[in-house]
C-alpha atoms as a PDB file:
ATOM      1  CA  UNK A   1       0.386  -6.846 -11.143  1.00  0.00           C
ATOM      2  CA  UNK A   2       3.304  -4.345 -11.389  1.00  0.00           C
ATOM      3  CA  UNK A   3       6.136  -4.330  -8.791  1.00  0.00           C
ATOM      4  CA  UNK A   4       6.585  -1.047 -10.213  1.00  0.00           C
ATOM      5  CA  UNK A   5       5.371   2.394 -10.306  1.00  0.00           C
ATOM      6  CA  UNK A   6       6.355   4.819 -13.093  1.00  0.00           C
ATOM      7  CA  UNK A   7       9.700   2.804 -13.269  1.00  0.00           C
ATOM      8  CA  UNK A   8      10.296   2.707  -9.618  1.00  0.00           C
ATOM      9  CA  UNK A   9      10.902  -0.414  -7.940  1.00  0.00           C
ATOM     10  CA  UNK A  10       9.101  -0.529  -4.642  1.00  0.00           C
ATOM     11  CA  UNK A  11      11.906  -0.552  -1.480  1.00  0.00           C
ATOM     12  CA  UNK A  12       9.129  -3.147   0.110  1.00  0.00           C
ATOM     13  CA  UNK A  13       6.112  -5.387  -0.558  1.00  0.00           C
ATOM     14  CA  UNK A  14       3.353  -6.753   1.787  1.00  0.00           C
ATOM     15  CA  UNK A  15       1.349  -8.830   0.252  1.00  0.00           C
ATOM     16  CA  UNK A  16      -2.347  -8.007   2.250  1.00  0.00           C
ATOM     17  CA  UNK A  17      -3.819 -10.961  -0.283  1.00  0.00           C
ATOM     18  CA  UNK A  18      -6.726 -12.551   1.847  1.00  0.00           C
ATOM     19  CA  UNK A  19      -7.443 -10.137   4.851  1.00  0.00           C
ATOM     20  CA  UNK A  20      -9.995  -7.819   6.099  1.00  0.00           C
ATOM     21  CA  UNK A  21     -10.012  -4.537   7.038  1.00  0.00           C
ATOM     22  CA  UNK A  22      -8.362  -3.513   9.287  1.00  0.00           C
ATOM     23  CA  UNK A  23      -5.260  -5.867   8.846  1.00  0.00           C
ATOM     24  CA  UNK A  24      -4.036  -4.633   5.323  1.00  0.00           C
ATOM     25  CA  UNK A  25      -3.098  -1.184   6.925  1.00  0.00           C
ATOM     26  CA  UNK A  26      -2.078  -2.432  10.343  1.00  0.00           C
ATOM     27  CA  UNK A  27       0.683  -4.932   8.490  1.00  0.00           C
ATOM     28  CA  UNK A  28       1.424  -1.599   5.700  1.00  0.00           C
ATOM     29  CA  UNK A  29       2.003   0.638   9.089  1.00  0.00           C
ATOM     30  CA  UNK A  30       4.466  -1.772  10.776  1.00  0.00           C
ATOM     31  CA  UNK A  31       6.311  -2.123   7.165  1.00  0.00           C
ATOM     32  CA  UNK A  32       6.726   1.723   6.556  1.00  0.00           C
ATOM     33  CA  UNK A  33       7.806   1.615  10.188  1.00  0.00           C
ATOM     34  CA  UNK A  34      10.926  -0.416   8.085  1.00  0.00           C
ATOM     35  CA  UNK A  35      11.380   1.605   5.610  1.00  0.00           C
ATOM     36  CA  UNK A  36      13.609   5.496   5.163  1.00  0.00           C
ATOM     37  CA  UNK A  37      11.731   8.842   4.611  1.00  0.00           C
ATOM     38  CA  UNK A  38      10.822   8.352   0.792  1.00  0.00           C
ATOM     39  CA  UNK A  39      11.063   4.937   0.560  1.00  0.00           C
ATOM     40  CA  UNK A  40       8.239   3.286  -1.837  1.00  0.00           C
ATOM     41  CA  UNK A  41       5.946   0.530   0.111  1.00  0.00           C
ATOM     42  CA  UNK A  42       3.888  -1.538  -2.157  1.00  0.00           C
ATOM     43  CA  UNK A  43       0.796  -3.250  -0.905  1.00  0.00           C
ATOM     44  CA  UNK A  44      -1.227  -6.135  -2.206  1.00  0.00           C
ATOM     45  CA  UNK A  45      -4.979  -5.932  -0.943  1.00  0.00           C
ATOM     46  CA  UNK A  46      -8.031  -8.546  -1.586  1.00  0.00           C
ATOM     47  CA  UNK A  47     -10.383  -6.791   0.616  1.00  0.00           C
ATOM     48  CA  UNK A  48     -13.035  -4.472  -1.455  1.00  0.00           C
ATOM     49  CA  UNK A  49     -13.411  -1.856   0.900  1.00  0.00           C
ATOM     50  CA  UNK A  50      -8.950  -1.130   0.952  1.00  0.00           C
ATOM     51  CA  UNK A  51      -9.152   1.346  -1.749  1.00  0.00           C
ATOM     52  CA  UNK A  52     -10.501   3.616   0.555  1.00  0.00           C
ATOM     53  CA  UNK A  53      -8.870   2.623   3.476  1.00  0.00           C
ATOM     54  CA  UNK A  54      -5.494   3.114   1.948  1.00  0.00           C
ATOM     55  CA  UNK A  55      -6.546   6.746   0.810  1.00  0.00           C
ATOM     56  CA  UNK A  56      -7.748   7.746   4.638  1.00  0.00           C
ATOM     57  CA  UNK A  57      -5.027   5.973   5.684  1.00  0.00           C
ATOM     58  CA  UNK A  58      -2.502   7.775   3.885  1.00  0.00           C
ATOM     59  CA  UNK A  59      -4.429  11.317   4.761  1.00  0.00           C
ATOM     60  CA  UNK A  60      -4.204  10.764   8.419  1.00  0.00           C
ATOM     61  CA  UNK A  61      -0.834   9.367   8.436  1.00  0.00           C
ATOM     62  CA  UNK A  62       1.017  11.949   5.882  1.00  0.00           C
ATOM     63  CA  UNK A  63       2.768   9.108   3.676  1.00  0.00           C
ATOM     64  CA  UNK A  64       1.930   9.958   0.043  1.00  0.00           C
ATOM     65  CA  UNK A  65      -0.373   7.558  -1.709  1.00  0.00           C
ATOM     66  CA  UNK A  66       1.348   7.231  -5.063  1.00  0.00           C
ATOM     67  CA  UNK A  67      -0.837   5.147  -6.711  1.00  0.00           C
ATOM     68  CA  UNK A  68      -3.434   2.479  -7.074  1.00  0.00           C
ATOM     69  CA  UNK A  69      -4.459  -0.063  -9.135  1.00  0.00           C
ATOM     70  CA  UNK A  70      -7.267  -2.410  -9.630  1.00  0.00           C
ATOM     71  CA  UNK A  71      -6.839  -5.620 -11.224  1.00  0.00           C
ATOM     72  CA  UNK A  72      -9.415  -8.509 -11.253  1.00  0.00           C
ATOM     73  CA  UNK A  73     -10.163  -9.677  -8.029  1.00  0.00           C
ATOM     74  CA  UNK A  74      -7.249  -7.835  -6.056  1.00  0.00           C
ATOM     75  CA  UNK A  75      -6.031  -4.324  -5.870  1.00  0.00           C
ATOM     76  CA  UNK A  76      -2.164  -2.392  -5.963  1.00  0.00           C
ATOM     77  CA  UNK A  77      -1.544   0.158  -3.691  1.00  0.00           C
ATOM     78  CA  UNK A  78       1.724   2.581  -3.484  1.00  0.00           C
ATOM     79  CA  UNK A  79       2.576   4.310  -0.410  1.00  0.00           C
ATOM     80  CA  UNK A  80       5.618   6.856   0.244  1.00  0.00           C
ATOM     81  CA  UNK A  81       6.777   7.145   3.491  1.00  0.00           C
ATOM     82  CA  UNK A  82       6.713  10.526   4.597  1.00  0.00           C
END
């Protein structure tokens, strides 16, 4: 998995390996709650349904989801903080 996006190191990681919705974006809101305005937050998910929780979440919340990734079994998510 890449701790990177587009050559940019993420500022923070939480790895989300292992637990259900809705824990991977309650533990990703208290770590952006960490981070500066434009800091990168990179998030480690197990849980099929996060791809689409990360995307809602990051509608309703206004941090910019940079990217995702799916690898085998797991899934990379990128989140700006707004």
């Amino acid at each position: 998995m890449s701790d990177t996006l587009g050559g940019l190191a993420a500022d923070l990681e939480v790895d989300a390996s292992g637990l259900k919705c809705p824990l991977p974006i309650l533990r990703a809101k208290k770590a952006l709650a960490q981070l500066h305005s434009g800091q990168l937050l990179k998030v480690i998910t197990t849980d099929t349904h996060a791809l689409r929780d990360f995307q809602a979440f990051a509608k309703q919340t206004g941090n910019v989801l940079e990217g995702q990734f799916e690898t085998e079994g797991s899934a990379v998510h990128f989140l700006r903080r707004r």
